[in-house]
Protein backbone atom coordinates (compact mmCIF):
# COMPACT_ATOMS: atom_id res chain seq x y z
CA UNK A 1 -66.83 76.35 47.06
CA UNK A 2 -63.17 77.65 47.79
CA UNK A 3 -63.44 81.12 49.32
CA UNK A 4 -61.63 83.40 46.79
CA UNK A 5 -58.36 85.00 48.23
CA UNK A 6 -58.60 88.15 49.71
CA UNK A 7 -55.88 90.56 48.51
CA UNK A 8 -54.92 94.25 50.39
CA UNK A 9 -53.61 96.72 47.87
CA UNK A 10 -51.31 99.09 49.65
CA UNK A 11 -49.92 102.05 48.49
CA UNK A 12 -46.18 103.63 49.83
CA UNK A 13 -45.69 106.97 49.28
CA UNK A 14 -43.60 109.68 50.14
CA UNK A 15 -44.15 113.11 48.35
CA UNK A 16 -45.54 111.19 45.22
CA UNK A 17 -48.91 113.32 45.38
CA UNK A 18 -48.62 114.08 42.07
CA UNK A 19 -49.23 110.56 41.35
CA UNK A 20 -51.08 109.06 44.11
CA UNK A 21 -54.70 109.80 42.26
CA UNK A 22 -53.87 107.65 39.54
CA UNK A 23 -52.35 104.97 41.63
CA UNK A 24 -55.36 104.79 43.93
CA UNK A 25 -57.66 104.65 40.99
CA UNK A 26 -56.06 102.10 39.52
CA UNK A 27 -56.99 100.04 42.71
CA UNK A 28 -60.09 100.30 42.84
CA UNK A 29 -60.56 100.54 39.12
CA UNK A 30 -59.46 96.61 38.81
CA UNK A 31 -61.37 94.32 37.24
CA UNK A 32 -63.27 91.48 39.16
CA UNK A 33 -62.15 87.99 39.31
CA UNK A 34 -61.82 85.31 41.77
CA UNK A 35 -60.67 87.24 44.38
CA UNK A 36 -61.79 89.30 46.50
CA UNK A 37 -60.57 93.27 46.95
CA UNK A 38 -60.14 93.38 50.44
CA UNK A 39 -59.28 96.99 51.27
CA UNK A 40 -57.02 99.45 49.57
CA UNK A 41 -54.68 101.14 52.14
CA UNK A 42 -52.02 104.78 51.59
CA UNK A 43 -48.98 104.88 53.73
CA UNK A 44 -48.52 108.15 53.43
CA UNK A 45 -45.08 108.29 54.78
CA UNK A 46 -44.58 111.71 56.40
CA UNK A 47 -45.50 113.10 52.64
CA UNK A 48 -45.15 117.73 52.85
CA UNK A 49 -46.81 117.66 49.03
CA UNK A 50 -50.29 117.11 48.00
CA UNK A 51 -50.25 113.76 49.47
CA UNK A 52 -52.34 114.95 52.54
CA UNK A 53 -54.86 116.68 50.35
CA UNK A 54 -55.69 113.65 47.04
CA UNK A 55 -55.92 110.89 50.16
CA UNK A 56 -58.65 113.15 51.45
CA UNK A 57 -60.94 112.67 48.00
CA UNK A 58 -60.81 108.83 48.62
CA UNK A 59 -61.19 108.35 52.04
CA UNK A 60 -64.40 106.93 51.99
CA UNK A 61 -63.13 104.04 50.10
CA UNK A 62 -59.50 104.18 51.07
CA UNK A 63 -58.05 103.76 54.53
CA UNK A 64 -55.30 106.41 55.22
CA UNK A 65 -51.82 105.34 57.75
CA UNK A 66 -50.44 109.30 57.92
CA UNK A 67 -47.06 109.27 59.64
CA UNK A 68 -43.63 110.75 60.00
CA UNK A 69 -40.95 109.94 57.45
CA UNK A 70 -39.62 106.56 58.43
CA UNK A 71 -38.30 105.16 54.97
CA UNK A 72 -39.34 102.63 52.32
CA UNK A 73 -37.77 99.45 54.26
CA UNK A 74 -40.07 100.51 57.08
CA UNK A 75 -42.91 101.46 55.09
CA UNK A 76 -42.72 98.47 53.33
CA UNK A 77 -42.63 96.09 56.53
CA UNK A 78 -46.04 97.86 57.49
CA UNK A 79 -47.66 96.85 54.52
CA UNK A 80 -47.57 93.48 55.52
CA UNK A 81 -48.39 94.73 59.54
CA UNK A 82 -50.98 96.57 59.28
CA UNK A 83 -53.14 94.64 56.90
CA UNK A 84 -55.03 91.14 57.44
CA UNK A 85 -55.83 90.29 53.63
CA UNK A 86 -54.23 86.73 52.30
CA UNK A 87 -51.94 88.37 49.96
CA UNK A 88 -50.69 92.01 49.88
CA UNK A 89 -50.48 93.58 46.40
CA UNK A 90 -47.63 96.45 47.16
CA UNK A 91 -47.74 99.61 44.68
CA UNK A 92 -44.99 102.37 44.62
CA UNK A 93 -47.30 105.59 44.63
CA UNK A 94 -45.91 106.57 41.22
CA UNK A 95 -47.28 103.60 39.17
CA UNK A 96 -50.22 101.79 38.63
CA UNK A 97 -51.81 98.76 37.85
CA UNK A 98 -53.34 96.96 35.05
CA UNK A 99 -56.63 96.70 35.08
CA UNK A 100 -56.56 93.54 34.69
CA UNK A 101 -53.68 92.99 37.82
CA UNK A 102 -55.52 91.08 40.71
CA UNK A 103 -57.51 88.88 38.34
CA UNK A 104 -54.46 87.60 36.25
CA UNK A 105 -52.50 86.95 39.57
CA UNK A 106 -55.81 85.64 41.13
CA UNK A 107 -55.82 82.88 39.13
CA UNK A 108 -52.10 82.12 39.35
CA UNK A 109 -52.58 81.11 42.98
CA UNK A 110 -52.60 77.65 44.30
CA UNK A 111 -52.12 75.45 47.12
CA UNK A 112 -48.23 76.22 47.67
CA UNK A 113 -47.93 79.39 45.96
CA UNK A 114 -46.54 82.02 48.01
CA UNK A 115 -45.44 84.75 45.59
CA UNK A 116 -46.51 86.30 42.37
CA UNK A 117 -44.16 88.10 40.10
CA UNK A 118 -45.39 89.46 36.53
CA UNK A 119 -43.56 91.94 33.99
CA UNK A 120 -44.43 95.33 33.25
CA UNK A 121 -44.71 98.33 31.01
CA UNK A 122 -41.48 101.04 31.55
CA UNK A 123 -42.98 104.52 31.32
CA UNK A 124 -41.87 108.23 31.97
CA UNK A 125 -42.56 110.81 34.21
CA UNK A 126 -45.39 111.91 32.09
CA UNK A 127 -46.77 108.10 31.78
CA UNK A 128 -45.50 107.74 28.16
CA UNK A 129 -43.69 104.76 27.12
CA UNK A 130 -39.91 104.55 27.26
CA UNK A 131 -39.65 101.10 26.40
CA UNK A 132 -41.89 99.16 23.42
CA UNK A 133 -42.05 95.88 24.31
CA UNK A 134 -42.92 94.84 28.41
CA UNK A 135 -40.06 94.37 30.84
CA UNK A 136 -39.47 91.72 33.46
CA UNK A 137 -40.55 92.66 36.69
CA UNK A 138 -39.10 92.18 40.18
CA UNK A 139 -39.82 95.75 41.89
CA UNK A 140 -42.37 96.79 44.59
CA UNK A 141 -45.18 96.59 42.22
CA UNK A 142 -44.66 94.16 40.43
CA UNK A 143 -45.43 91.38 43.06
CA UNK A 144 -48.56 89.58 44.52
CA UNK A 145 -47.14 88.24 47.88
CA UNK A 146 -48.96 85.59 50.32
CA UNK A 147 -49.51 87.58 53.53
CA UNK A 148 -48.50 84.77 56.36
CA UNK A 149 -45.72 83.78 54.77
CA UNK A 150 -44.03 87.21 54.08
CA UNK A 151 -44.04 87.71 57.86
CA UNK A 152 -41.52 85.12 58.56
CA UNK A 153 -39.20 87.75 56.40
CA UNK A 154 -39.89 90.88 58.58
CA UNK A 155 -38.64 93.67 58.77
CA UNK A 156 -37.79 93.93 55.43
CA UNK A 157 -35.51 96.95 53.85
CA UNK A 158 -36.38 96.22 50.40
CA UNK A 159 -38.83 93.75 48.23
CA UNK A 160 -35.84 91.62 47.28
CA UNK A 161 -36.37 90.16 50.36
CA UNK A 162 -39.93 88.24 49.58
CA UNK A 163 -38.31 86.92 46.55
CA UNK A 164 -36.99 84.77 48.77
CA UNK A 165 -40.06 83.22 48.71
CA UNK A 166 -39.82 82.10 44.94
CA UNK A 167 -36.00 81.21 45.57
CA UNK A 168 -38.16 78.43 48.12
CA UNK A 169 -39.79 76.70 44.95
CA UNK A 170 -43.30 78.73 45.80
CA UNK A 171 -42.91 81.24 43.25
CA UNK A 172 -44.33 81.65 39.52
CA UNK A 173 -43.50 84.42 37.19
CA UNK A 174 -46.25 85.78 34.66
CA UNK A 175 -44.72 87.29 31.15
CA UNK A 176 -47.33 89.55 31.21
CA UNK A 177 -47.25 93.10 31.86
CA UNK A 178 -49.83 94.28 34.37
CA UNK A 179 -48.49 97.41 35.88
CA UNK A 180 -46.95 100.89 34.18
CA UNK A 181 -43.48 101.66 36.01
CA UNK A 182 -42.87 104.97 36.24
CA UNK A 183 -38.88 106.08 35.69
CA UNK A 184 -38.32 109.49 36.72
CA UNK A 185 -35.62 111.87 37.95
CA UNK A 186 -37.02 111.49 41.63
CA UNK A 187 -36.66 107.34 41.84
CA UNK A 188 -35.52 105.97 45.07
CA UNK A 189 -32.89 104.25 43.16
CA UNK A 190 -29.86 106.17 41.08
CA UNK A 191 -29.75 104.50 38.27
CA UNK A 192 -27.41 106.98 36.06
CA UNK A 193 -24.55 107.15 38.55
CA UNK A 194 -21.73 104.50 38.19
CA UNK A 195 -22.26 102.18 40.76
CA UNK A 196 -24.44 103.23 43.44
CA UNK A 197 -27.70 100.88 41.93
CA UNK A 198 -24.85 97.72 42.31
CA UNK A 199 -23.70 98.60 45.87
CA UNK A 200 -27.46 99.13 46.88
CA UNK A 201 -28.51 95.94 45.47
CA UNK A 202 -25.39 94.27 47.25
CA UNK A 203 -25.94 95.25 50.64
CA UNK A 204 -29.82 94.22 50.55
CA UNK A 205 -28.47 90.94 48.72
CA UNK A 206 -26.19 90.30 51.81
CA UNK A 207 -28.70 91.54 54.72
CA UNK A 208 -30.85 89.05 52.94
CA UNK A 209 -28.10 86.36 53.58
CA UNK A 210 -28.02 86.94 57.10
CA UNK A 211 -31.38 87.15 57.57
CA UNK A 212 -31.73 83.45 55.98
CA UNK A 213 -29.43 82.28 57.59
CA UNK A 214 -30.69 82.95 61.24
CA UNK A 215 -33.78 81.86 60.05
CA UNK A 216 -32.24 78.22 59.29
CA UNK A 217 -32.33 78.07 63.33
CA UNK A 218 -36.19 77.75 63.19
CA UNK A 219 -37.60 77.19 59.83
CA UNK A 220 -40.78 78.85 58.47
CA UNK A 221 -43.05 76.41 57.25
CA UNK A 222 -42.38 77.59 54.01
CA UNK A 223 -38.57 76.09 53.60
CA UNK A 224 -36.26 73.95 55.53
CA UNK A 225 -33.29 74.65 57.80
CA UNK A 226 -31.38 73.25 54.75
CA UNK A 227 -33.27 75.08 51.55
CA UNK A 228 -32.52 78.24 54.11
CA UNK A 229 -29.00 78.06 54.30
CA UNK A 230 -27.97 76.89 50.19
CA UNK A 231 -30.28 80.13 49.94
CA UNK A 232 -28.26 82.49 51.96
CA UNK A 233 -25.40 81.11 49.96
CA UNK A 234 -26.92 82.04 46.73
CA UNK A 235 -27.62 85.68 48.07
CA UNK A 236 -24.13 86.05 48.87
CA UNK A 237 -22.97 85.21 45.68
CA UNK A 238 -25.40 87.62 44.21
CA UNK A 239 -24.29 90.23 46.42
CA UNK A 240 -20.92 89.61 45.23
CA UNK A 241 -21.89 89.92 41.73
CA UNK A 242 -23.39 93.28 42.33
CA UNK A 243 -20.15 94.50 43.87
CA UNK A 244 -18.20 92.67 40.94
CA UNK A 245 -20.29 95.08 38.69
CA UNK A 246 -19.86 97.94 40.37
CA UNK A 247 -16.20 98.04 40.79
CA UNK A 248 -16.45 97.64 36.55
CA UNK A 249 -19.01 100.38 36.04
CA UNK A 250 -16.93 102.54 38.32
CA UNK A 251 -13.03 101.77 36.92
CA UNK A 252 -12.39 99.85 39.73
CA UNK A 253 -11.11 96.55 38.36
CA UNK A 254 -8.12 95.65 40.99
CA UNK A 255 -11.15 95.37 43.49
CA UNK A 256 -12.57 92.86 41.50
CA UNK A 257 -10.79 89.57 42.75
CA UNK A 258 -12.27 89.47 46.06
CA UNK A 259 -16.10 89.76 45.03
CA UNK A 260 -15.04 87.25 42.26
CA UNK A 261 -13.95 84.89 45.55
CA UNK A 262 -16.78 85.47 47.38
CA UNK A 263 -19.08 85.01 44.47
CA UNK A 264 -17.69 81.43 43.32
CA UNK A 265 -17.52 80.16 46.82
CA UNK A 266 -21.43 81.10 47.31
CA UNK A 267 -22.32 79.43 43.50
CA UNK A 268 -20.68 76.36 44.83
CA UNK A 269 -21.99 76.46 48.38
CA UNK A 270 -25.39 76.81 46.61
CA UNK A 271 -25.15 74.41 43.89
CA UNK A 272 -25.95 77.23 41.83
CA UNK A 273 -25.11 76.99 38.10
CA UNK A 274 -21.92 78.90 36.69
CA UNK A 275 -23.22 81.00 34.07
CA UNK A 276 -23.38 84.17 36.23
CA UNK A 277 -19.96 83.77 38.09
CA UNK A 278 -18.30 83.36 34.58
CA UNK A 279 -20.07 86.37 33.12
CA UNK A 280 -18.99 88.23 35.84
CA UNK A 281 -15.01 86.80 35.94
CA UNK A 282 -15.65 87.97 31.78
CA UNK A 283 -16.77 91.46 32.83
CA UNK A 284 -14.11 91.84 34.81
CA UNK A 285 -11.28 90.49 33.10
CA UNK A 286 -12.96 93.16 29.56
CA UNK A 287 -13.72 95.88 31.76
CA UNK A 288 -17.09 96.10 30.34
CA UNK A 289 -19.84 96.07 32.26
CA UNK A 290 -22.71 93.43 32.17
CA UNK A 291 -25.08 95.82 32.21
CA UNK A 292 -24.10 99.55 31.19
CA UNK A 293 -25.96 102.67 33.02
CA UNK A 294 -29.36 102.38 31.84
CA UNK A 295 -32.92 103.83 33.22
CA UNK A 296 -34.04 100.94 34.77
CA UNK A 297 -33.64 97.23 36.09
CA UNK A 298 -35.32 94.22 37.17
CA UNK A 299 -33.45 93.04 40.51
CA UNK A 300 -36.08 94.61 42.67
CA UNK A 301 -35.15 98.03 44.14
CA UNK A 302 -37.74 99.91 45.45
CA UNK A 303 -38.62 103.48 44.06
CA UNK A 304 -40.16 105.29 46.87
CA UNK A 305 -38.44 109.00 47.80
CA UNK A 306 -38.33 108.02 51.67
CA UNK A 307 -34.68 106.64 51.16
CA UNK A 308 -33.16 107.86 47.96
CA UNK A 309 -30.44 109.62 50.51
CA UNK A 310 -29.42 105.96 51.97
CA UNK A 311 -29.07 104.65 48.40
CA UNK A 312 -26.21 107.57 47.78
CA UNK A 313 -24.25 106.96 51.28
């Protein structure tokens, strides 16, 4: 009999300890499967709230990682360093699952899969809906991600960067919602200010070009010098399309043309399909955004407090 896969759930937080109960619970609250819950582990990144004090009502089932304030890219990276389970099951301190989270992924993983991805349920600060129907996914926890192969993407400064895993072909997304995100005035990530989300996104986008692309020097097992370097392309043209978007959300249309450059050259250099470039060259040309200011996204930015200062610089 296949041994099931063991999964670490680990928990970032940073002054979220007015959460971090209900995230924890949620852990060890999930149903069983075929899998196996391997251990449960807080990084309580240098937390001054309640943090300190809720970790100490679990740690007999928990294991704690107290430490001074390093940031969410940081924290992040040592989710994947300092556990040994197959796959790592990330969770922002201010949501929580599904019951039902490891199971459904559980039995989404095969020989080749590398990364998980499901939708989720868009709540408030006080846990009440904001949004009816479920929401695709892409944030912190909103991924299931294969432990060995997420360290050939170390250090990491946000989650965007396992998705390179799914760009790879070893990805598969699950329309089901099987975590409650929590939007709230305290997110890492301004969402309500004209362009700071886009420039965020953009400069993660085009670290994770350059990280791909010094990776093509000695492939991970996972992808090939040459799937390594049409993916940096793609990132770059995604990063361009962020900054494409922000220049519109901001008034900022004369700065459009060179993003617009840099975004058509990396959609050709990736064999990508137009559709995006040419909704982008539309925005541009209209003035309207693609996306107006709105409470949330799914392009993966992570929603701990650590950096919320970095995402305004």
């Amino acid at each position: 009999m296949t041994t099931p896969p063991r999964i670490s759930c680990v928990i970032l937080c940073h002054n979220y300890g007015r959460y971090l109960d209900r995230a924890i619970a949620s852990c060890l609250d999930q149903e069983p499967g075929g899998y196996a819950l391997h251990e449960i582990v807080v990084i309580d990144d240098g937390s001054t709230d309640e943090t300190e004090e809720v970790c100490r009502r679990y740690r007999d089932r928990v294991r704690i990682v107290r430490r001074d304030c390093q940031g969410f890219g940081r924290t992040l990276t040592d989710a994947f360093l300092l556990t040994d389970g197959d796959w790592v099951a990330p969770l922002d301190a201010d949501d929580w699952f599904h019951p039902a989270k490891l199971r459904i992924c559980a039995e989404a993983i095969t020989d080749g899969r590398l990364f998980i991805e499901h939708w989720e349920n868009v709540v408030d600060a006080d846990g009440c809906l904001l949004i009816a129907d479920p929401h695709p996914g892409g944030n912190t926890s909103t991924l299931l991600v294969q432990r060995e192969a997420a360290l050939a993407l170390l250090p990491v400064t946000n989650e965007i960067f396992f998705h390179a895993l799914r760009e790879a072909g070893h990805g598969r997304v699950l329309p089901v919602s099987l975590v409650h995100y929590r939007v709230h005035s305290h997110n890492m990530t301004d969402r309500r200010t004209p362009g700071v989300s886009q420039y965020y996104r953009a400069d993660v986008c085009t670290a994770l070009a350059h990280r791909l692309r010094t990776m093509a020097a000695e492939p991970p097992a996972w992808a090939t010098a040459t799937a390594l370097r049409r993916m940096s392309h793609r990132f770059h043209a995604q990063a361009a399309g962020h900054r494409v978007e922000a220049h519109v959300q901001t008034g900022d249309r004369h700065a459009c043309p060179h993003p617009l450059a840099a975004m058509l050259v990396g959609t050709i250099r990736s064999c990508s399909p137009p559709g995006p470039w040419l909704r982008a060259f539309a925005s541009a040309v209209t003035g309207r955004p693609q996306a107006p200011l709105r409470e949330l996204d799914n392009s993966g930015a992570g929603d701990t407090e650590s950096d919320r200062s970095n995402t305004r610089a």
